[in-house]
Protein backbone atom coordinates (compact mmCIF):
# COMPACT_ATOMS: atom_id res chain seq x y z
CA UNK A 1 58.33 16.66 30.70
CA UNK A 2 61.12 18.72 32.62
CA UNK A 3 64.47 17.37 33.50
CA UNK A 4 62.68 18.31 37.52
CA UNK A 5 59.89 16.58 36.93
CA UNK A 6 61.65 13.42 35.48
CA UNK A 7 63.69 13.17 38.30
CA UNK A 8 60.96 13.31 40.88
CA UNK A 9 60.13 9.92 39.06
CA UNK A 10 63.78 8.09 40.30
CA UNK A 11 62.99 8.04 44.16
CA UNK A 12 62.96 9.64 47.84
CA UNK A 13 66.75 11.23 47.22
CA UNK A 14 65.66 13.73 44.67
CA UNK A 15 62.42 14.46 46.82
CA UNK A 16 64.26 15.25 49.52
CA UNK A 17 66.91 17.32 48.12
CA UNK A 18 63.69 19.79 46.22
CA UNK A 19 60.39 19.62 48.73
CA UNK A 20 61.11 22.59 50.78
CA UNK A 21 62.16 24.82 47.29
CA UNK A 22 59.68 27.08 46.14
CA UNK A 23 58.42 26.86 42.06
CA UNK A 24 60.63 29.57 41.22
CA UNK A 25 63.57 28.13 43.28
CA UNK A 26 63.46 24.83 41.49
CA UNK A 27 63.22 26.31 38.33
CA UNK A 28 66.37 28.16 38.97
CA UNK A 29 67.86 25.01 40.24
CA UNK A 30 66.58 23.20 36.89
CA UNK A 31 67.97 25.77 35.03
CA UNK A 32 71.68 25.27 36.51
CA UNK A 33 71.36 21.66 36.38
CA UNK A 34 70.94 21.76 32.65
CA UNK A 35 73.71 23.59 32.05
CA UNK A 36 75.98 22.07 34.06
CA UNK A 37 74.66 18.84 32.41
CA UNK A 38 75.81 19.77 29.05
CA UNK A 39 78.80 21.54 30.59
CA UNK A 40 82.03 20.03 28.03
CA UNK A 41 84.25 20.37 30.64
CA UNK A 42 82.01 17.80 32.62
CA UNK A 43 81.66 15.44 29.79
CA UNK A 44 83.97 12.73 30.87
CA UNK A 45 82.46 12.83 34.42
CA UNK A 46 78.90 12.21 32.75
CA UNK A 47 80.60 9.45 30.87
CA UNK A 48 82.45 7.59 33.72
CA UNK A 49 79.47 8.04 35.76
CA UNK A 50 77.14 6.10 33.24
CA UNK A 51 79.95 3.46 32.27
CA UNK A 52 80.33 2.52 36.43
CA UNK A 53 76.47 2.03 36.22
CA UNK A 54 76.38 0.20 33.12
CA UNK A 55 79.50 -2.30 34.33
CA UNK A 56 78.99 -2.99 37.67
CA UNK A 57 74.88 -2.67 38.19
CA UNK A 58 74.00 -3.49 35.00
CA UNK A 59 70.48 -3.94 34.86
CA UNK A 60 68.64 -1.06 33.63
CA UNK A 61 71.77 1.19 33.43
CA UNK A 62 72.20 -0.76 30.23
CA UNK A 63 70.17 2.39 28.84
CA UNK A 64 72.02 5.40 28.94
CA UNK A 65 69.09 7.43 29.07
CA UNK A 66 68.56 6.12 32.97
CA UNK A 67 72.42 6.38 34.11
CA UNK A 68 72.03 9.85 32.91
CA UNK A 69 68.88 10.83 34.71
CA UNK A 70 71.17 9.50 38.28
CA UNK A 71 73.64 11.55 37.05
CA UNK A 72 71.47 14.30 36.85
CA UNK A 73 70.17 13.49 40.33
CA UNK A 74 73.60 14.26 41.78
CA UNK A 75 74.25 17.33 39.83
CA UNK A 76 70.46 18.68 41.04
CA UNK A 77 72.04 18.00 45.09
CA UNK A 78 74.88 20.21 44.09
CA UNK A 79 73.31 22.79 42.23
CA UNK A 80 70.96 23.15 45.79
CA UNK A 81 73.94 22.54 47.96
CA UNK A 82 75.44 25.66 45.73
CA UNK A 83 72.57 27.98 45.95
CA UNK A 84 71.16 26.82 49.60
CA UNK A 85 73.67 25.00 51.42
CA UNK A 86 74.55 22.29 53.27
CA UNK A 87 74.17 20.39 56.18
CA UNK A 88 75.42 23.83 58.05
CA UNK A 89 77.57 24.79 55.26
CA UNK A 90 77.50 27.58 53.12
CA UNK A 91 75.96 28.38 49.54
CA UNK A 92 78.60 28.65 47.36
CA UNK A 93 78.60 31.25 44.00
CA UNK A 94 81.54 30.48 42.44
CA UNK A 95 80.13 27.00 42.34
CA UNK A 96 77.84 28.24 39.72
CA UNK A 97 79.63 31.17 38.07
CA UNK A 98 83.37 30.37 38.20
CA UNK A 99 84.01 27.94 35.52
CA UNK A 100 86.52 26.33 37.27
CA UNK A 101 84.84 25.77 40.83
CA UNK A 102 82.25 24.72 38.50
CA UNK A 103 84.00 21.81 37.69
CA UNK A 104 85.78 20.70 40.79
CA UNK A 105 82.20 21.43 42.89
CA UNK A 106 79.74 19.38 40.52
CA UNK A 107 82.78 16.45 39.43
CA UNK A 108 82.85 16.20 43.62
CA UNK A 109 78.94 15.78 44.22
CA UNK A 110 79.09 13.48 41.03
CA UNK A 111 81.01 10.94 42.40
CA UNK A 112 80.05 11.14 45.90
CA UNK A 113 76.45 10.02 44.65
CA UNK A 114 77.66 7.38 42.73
CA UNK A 115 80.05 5.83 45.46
CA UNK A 116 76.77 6.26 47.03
CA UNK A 117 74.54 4.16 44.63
CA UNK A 118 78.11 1.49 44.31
CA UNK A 119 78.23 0.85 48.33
CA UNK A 120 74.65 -0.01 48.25
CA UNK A 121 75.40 -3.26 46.22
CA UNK A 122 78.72 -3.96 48.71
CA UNK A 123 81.09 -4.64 45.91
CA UNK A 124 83.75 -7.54 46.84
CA UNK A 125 86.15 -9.51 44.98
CA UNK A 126 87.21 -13.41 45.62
CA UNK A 127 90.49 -14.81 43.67
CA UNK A 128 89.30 -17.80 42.23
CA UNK A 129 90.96 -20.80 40.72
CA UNK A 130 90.03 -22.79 37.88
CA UNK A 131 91.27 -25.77 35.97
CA UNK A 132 91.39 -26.08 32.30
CA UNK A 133 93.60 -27.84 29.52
CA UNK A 134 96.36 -26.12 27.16
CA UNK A 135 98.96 -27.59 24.87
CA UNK A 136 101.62 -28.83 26.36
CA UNK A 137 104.35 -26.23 25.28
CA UNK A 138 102.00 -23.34 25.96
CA UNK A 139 101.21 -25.15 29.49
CA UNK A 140 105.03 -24.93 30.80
CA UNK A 141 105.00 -21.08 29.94
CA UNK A 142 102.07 -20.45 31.83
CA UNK A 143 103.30 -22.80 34.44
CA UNK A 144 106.81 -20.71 34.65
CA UNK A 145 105.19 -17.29 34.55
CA UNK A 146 102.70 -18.59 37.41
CA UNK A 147 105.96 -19.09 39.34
CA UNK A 148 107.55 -16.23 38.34
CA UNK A 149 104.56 -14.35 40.19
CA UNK A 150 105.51 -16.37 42.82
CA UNK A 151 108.81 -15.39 42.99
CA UNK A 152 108.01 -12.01 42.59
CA UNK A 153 104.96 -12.14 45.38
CA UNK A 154 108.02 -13.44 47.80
CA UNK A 155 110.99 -10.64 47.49
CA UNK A 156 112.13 -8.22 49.06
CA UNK A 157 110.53 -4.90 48.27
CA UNK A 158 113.51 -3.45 47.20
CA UNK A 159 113.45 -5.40 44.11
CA UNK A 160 109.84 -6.09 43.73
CA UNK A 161 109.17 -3.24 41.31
CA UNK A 162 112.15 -4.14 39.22
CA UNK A 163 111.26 -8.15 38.75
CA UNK A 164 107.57 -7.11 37.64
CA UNK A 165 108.43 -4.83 35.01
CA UNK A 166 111.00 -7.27 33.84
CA UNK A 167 107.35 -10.05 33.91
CA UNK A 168 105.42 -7.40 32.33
CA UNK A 169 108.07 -6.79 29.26
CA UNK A 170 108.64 -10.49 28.37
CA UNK A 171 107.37 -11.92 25.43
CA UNK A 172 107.10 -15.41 23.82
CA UNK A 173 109.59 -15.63 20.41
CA UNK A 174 109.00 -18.41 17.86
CA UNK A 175 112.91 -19.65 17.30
CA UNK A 176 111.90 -22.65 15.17
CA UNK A 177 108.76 -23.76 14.69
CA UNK A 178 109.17 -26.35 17.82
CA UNK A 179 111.26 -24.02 19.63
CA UNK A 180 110.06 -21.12 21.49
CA UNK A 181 111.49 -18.78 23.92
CA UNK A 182 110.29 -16.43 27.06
CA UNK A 183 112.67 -13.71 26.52
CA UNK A 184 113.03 -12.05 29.92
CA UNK A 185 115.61 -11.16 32.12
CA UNK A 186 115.55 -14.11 34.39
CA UNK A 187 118.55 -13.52 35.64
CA UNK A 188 117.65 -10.73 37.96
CA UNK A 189 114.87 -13.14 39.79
CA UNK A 190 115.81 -14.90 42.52
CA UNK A 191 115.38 -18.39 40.80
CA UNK A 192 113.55 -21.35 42.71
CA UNK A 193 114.23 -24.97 42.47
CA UNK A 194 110.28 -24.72 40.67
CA UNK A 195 111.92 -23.36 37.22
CA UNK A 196 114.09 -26.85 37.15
CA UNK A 197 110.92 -28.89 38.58
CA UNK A 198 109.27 -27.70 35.31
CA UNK A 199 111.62 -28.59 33.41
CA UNK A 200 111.74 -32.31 34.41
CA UNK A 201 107.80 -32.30 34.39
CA UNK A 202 107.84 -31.60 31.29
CA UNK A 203 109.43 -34.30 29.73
CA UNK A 204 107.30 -36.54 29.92
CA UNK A 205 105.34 -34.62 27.38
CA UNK A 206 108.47 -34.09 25.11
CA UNK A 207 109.15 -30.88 26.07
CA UNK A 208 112.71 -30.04 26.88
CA UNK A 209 113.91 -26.81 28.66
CA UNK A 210 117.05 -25.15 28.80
CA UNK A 211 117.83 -21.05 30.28
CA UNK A 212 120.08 -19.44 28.52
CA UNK A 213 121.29 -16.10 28.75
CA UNK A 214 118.33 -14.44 26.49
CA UNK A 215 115.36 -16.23 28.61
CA UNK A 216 113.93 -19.64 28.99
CA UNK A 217 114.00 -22.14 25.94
CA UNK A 218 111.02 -24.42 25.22
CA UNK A 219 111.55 -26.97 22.38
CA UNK A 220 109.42 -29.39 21.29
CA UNK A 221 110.64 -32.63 20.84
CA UNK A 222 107.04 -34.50 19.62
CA UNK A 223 104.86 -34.08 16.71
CA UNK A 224 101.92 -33.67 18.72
CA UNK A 225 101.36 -31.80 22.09
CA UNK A 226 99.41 -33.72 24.54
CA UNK A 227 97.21 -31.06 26.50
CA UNK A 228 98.21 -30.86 30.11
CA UNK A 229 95.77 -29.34 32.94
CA UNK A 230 97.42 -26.51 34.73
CA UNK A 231 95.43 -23.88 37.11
CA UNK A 232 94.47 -20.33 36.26
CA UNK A 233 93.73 -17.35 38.89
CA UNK A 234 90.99 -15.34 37.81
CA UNK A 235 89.77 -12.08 40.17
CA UNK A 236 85.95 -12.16 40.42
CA UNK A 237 83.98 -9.61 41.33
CA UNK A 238 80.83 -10.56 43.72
CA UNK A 239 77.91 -7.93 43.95
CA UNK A 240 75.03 -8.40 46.08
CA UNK A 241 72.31 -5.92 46.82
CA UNK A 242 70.44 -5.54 49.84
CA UNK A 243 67.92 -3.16 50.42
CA UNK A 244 65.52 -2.10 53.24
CA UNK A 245 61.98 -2.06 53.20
CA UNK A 246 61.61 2.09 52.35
CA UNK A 247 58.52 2.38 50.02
CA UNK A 248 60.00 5.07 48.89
CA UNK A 249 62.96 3.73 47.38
CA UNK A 250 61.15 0.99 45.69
CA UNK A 251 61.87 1.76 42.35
CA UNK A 252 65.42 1.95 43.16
CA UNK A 253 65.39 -0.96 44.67
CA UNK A 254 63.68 -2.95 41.58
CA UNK A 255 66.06 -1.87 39.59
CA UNK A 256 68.89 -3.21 41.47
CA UNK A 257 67.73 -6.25 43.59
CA UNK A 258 70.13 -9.26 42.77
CA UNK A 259 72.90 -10.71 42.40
CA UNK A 260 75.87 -9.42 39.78
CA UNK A 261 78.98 -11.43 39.23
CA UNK A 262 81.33 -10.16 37.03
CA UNK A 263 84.71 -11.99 35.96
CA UNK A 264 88.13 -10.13 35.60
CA UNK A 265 90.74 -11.71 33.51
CA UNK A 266 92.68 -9.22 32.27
CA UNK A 267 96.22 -10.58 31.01
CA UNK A 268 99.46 -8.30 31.82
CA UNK A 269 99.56 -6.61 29.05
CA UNK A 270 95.62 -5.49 28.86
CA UNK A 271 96.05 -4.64 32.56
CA UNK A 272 98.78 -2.08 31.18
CA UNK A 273 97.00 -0.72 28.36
CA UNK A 274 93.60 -0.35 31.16
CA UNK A 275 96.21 1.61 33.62
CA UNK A 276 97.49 3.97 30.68
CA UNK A 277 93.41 4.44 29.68
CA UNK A 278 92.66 5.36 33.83
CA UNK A 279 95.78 7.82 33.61
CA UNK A 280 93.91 9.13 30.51
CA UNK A 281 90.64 9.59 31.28
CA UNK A 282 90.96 10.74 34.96
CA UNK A 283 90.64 14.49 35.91
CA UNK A 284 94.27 16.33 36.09
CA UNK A 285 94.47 16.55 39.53
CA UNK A 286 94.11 13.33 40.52
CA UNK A 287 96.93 11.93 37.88
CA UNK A 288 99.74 13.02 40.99
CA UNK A 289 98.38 10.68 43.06
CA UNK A 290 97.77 7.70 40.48
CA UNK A 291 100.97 8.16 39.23
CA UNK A 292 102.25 7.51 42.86
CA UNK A 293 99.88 4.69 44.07
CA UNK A 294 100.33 2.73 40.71
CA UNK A 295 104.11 1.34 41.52
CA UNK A 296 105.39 1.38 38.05
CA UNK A 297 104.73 5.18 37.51
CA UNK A 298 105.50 6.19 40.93
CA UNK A 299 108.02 8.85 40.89
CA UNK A 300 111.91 8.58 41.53
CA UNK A 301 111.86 11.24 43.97
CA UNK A 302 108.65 10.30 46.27
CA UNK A 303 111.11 7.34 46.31
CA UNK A 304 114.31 8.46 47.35
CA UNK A 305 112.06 10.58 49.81
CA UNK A 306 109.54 7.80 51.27
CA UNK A 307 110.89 4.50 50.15
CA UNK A 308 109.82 1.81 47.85
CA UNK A 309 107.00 0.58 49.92
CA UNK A 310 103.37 1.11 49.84
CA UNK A 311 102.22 4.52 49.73
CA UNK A 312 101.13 6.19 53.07
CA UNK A 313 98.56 8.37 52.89
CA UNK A 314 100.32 11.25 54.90
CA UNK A 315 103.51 10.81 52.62
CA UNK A 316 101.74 11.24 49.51
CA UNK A 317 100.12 14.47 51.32
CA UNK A 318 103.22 15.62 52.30
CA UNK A 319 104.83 14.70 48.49
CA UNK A 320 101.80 17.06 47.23
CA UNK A 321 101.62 19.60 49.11
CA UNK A 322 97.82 18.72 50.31
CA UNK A 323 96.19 17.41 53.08
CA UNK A 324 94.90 13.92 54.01
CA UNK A 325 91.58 14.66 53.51
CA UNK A 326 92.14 15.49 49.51
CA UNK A 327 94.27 12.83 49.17
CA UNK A 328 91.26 10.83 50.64
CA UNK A 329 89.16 12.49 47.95
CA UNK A 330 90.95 11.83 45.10
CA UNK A 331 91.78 8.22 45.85
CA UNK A 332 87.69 7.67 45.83
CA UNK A 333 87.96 9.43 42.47
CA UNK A 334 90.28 6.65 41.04
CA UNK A 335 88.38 3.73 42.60
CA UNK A 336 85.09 4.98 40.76
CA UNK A 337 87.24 5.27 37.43
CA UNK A 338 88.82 2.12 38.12
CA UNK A 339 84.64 0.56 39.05
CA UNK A 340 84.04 2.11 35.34
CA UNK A 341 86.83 0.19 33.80
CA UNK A 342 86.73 -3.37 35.76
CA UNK A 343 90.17 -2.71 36.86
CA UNK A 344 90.27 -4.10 40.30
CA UNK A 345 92.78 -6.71 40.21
């Protein structure tokens, strides 16, 4: 069966996009779609595309085979937009024969569809709090980072960046084997009466604290650590589908009828390693603009220039020489990468 003909089979969209082609027009348009499909410089848009299916739908995306055959969908809407036009706009050649416009044209309609197919389920997150039990001497750690995030959540901006790289680069050292220490630089925080509250908490469960100039001592001053309930914040993604009545689209909407619920717990350091893999994976032009929105990579100058706030929109235009509208563009680019690798907290 042809890659046409199998896509007649996922619903109203691709019907729509061929019926008013003529045989040899669609077989030109099958033609481009194929090799755009196996296009190398695409690959890691064909990838990202299936992996957002297969993480946040689920489903039947599961098989590659059918995230491909949406993917395919999109690139057959560009490959017409490129040879026929577009809503009033123009066919575009270079689309096709430039390998370059290539790229940027198809990698565009690519994602468009699937923020398409993504917005149909309404993605939306809740922060949601849970109880559970650890060891006493791991509980206070957890306990003082919690309020360290705290801290952190209540600065000034001016020093916000600084006190969460310091959070991010602390670790836990074993002194003895009932002694441990957070090794960060505390001193820079703004410290809370909540740090000494901890400590007298604490004692109850023999555990004894003391700050020194290194970081935070724990030692443990029982055989045995009673476990002690603390609270853990965990981002959860909600999914819901909802779907009109089109016969049409039934297929489509078999296939993704329901409800999806995904948990993100991601500790510091994984949430690190996921940014570094986004800064990886997505397409060179839109690394500028991650690099900026992502406050630990933002650069010294857009700084000095626009402050250490949030990023506006027309500043980081300005900072790249582009307009809103791109900006705009690329932004949706990261949120799809970031859809493909659950990085939304």
């Amino acid at each position: 069966m042809s890659q046409v003909a199998k896509l007649y089979l996922r619903g109203s969209l691709v019907n729509k996009t061929l019926k008013n082609l003529t045989p040899t027009q669609r077989t030109e348009i099958e033609e481009i779609t194929k090799q755009v499909l196996n296009d190398p410089k695409l690959n890691h848009v064909k990838t990202e595309f299936c992996n957002a299916l297969r993480r946040t739908i689920s489903n039947e995306y599961q098989d590659k085979e059918v995230a491909t055959q949406d993917y395919a969908i999109a690139l057959t809407r560009a490959a017409v937009a490129a040879k026929h036009g577009y809503s009033g706009n123009p066919p575009s050649e270079a689309a096709i024969k430039d390998p370059i416009q290539r790229k940027k044209w198809f990698q565009t309609w690519a994602f468009s569809y699937l923020k398409q197919i993504l917005n149909e389920n309404k993605l939306s997150s809740v922060l949601k709090k849970e109880k559970t039990w650890l060891p006493a001497n791991q509980a206070i750690i957890h306990e003082i980072k919690t309020s360290l995030q705290g801290i952190i959540r209540k600065s000034d901006t001016s020093i916000r960046r600084t006190l969460k790289k310091h959070l991010e680069e602390s670790i836990i050292e074993e002194i003895t084997p009932k002694k441990q220490r957070l090794t960060i630089h505390h001193w820079e925080f703004p410290m809370t009466e909540k740090i000494l509250e901890l400590g007298t908490k604490y004692l109850k469960y023999g555990i004894e604290t003391e700050i020194t100039h290194e970081g935070i001592e724990i030692t443990q001053t029982k055989d045995e650590m009673p476990d002690v309930q603390v609270t853990k914040r965990t981002r959860v993604l909600i999914q819901e589908a909802s779907f009109d009545s089109n016969e049409d689209d039934k297929q489509r909407r078999d296939r993704m009828e329901g409800k999806i619920m995904t948990t993100m717990t991601q500790p510091d350091v994984e949430k690190k390693e996921l940014v570094e893999t986004l800064y990886n994976r997505v397409p060179d032009d839109v690394r500028p603009v991650l690099q900026i929105y992502y406050e630990n990579s933002r650069p010294q100058e857009y700084i000095n220039k626009y402050g250490d706030g949030p990023p506006r929109l027309i500043h980081v235009a300005q900072y790249l020489n582009k307009t809103p509208k791109e900006i705009k563009r690329l932004i949706s680019i990261v949120k799809i990468y970031c859809l493909a690798l659950k990085l939304g907290t």
